[in-house]
C-alpha atoms as a PDB file:
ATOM      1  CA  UNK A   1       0.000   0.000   0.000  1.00  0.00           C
ATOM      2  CA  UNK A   2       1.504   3.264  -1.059  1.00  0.00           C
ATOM      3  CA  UNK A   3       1.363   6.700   1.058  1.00  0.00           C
ATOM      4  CA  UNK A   4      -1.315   7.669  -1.184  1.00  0.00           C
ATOM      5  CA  UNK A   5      -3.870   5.007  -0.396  1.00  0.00           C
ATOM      6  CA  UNK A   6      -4.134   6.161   2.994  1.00  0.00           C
ATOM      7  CA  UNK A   7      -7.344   8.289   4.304  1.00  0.00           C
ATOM      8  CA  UNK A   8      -6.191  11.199   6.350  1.00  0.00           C
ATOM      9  CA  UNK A   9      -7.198  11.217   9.700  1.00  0.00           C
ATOM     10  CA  UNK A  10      -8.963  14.477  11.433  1.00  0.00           C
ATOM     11  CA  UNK A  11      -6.332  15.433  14.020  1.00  0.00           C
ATOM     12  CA  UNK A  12      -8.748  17.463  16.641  1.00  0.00           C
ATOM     13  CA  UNK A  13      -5.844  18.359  18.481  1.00  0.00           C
ATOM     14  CA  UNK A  14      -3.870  17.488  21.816  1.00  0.00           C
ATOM     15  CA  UNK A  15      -1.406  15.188  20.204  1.00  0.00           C
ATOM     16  CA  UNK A  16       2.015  15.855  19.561  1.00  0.00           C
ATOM     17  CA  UNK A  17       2.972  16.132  15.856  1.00  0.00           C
ATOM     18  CA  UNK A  18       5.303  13.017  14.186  1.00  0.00           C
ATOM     19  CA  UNK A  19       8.738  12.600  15.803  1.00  0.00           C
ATOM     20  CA  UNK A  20      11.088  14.195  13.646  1.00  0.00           C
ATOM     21  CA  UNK A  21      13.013  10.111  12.784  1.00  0.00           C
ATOM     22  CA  UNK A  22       9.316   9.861  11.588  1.00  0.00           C
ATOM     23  CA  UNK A  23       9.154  12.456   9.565  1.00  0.00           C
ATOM     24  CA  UNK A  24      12.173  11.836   7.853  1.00  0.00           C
ATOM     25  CA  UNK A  25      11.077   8.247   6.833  1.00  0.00           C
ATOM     26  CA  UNK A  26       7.966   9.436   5.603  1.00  0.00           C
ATOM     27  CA  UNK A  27       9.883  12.262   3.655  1.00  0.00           C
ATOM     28  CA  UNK A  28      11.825   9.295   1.962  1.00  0.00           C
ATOM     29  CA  UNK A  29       9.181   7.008   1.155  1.00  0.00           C
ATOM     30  CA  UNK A  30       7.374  10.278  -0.398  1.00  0.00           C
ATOM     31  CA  UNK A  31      10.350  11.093  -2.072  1.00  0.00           C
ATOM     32  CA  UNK A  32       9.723  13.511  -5.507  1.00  0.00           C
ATOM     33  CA  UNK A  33      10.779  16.758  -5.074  1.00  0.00           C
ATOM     34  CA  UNK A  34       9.103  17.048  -1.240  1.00  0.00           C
ATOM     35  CA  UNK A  35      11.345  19.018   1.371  1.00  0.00           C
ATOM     36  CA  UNK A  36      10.682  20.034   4.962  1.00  0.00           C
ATOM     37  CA  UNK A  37      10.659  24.036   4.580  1.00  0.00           C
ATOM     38  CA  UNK A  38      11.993  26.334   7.346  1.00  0.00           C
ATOM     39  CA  UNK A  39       9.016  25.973   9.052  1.00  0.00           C
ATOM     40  CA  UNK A  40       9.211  22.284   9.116  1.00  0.00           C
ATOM     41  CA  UNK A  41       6.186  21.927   6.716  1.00  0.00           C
ATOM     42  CA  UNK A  42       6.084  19.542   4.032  1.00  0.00           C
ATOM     43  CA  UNK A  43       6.656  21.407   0.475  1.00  0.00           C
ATOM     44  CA  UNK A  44       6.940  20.667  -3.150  1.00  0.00           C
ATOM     45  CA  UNK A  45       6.703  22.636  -6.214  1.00  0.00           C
ATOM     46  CA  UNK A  46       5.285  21.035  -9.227  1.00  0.00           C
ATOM     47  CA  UNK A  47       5.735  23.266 -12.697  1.00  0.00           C
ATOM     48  CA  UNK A  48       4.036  23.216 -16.018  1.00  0.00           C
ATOM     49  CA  UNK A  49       4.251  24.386 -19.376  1.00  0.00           C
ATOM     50  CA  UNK A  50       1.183  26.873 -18.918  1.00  0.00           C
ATOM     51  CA  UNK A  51      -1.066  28.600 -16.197  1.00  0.00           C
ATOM     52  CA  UNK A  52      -4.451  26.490 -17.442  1.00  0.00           C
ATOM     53  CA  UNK A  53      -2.467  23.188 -16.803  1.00  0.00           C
ATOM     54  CA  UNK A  54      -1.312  24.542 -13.116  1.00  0.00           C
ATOM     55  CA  UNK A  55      -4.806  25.806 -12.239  1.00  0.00           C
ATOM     56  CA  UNK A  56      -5.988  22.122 -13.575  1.00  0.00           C
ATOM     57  CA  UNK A  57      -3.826  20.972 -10.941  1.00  0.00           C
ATOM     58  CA  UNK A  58      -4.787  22.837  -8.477  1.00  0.00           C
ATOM     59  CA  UNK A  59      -8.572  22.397  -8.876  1.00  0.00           C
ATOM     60  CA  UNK A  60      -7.327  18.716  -8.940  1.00  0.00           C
ATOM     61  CA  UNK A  61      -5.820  18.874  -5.556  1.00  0.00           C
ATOM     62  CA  UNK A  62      -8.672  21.226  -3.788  1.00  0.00           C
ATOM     63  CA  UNK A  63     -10.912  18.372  -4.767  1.00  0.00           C
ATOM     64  CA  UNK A  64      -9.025  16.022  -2.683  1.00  0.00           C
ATOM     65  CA  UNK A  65      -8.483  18.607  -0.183  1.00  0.00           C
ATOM     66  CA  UNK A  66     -12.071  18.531   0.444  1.00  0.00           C
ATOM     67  CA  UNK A  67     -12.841  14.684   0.240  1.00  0.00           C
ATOM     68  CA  UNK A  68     -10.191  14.419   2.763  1.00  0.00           C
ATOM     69  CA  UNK A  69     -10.850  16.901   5.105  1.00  0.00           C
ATOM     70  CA  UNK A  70      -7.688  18.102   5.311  1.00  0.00           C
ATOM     71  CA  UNK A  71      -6.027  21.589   3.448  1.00  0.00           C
ATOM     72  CA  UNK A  72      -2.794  22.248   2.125  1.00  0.00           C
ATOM     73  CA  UNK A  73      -1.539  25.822   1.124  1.00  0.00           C
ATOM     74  CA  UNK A  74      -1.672  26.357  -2.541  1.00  0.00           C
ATOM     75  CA  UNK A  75       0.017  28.802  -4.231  1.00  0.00           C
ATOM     76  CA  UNK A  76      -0.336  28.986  -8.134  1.00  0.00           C
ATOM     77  CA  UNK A  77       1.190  31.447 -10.394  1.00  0.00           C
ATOM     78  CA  UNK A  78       2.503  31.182 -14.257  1.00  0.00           C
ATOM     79  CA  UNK A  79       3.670  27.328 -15.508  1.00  0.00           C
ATOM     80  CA  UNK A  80       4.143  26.776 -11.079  1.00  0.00           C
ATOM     81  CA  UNK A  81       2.003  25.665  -8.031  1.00  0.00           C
ATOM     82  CA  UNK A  82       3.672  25.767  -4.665  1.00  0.00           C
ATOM     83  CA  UNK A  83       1.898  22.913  -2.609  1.00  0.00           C
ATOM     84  CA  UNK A  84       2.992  23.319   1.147  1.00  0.00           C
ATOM     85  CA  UNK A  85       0.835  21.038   3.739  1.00  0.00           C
ATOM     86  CA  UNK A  86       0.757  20.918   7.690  1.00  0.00           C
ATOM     87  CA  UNK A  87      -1.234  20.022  10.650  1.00  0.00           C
ATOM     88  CA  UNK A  88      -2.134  23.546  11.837  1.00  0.00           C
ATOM     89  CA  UNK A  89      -3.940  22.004  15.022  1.00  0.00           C
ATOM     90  CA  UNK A  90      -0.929  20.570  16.033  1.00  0.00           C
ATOM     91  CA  UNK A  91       1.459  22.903  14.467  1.00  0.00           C
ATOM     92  CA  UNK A  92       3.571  20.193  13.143  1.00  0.00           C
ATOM     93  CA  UNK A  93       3.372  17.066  10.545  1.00  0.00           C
ATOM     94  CA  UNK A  94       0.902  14.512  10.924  1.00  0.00           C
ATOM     95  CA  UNK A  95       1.031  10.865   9.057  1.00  0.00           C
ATOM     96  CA  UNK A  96      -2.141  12.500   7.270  1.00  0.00           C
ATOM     97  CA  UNK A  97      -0.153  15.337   5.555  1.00  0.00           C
ATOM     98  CA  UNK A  98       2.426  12.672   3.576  1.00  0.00           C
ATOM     99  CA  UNK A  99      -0.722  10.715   2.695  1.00  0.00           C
ATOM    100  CA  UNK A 100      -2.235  14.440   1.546  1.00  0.00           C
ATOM    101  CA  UNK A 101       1.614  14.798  -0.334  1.00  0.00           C
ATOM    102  CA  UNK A 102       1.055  11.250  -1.966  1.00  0.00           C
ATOM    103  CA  UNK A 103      -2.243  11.921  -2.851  1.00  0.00           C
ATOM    104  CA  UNK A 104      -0.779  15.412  -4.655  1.00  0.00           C
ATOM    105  CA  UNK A 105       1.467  13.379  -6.606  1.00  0.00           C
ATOM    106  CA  UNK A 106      -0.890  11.246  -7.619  1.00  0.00           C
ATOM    107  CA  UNK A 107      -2.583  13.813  -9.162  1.00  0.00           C
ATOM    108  CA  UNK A 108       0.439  15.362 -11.074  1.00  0.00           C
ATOM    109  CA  UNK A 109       1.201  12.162 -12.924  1.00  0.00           C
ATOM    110  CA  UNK A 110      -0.798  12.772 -15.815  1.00  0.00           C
ATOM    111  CA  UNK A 111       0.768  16.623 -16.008  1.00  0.00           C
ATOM    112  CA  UNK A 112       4.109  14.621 -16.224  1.00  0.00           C
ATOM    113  CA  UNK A 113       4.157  13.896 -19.727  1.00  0.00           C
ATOM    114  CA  UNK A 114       3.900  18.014 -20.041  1.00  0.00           C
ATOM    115  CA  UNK A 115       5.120  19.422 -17.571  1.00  0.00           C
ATOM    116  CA  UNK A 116       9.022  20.425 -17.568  1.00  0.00           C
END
């Protein structure tokens, strides 16, 4: 079973986001591009050839966003989207925000073929 084919979990807060050993080994099975930013937040930025393919992408990725429960940060601008994902009850990384990653990558694969 891959990352993606996980549900995310609603974290109602009180627990203590992933130990960072964790977190790495979830960053590694993700793999792709993802990075822990400064902020310790899960981050990747996907490009593409065009702003209608990004905003695709990003409509592609709210959708799931919404299933799930669970929001990442989106920031789209010309042939880029900036996907950056936390727990913000927690203030830290959940198991639920690589699945949320996982599930983003899913959804750039057919973009691949396109996208630089």
């Amino acid at each position: 079973m891959s990352l993606a084919d996980n549900k995310c979990v609603p974290c109602r807060g009180g627990v203590p986001p992933v130990p960072n050993d964790r977190a790495q080994a979830l960053l590694q099975e993700l793999g792709r591009g993802w990075a822990l930013n400064g902020q310790g937040h899960l981050e990747r930025l996907y490009t593409f050839p065009d702003f209608a393919q990004g905003l695709s992408f990003v409509n592609k990725v709210g959708a799931i966003a919404e299933a799930e429960g669970h929001h990442p940060d989106l920031y789209l601008a010309w042939g880029k989207v900036k996907v950056e994902i936390w727990t913000h009850k927690v203030n830290g990384l959940t198991e639920s925000d690589f699945y949320l990653a996982a599930k983003a990558d899913r959804e750039f694969e057919p973009f691949r073929t396109t996208a630089s």
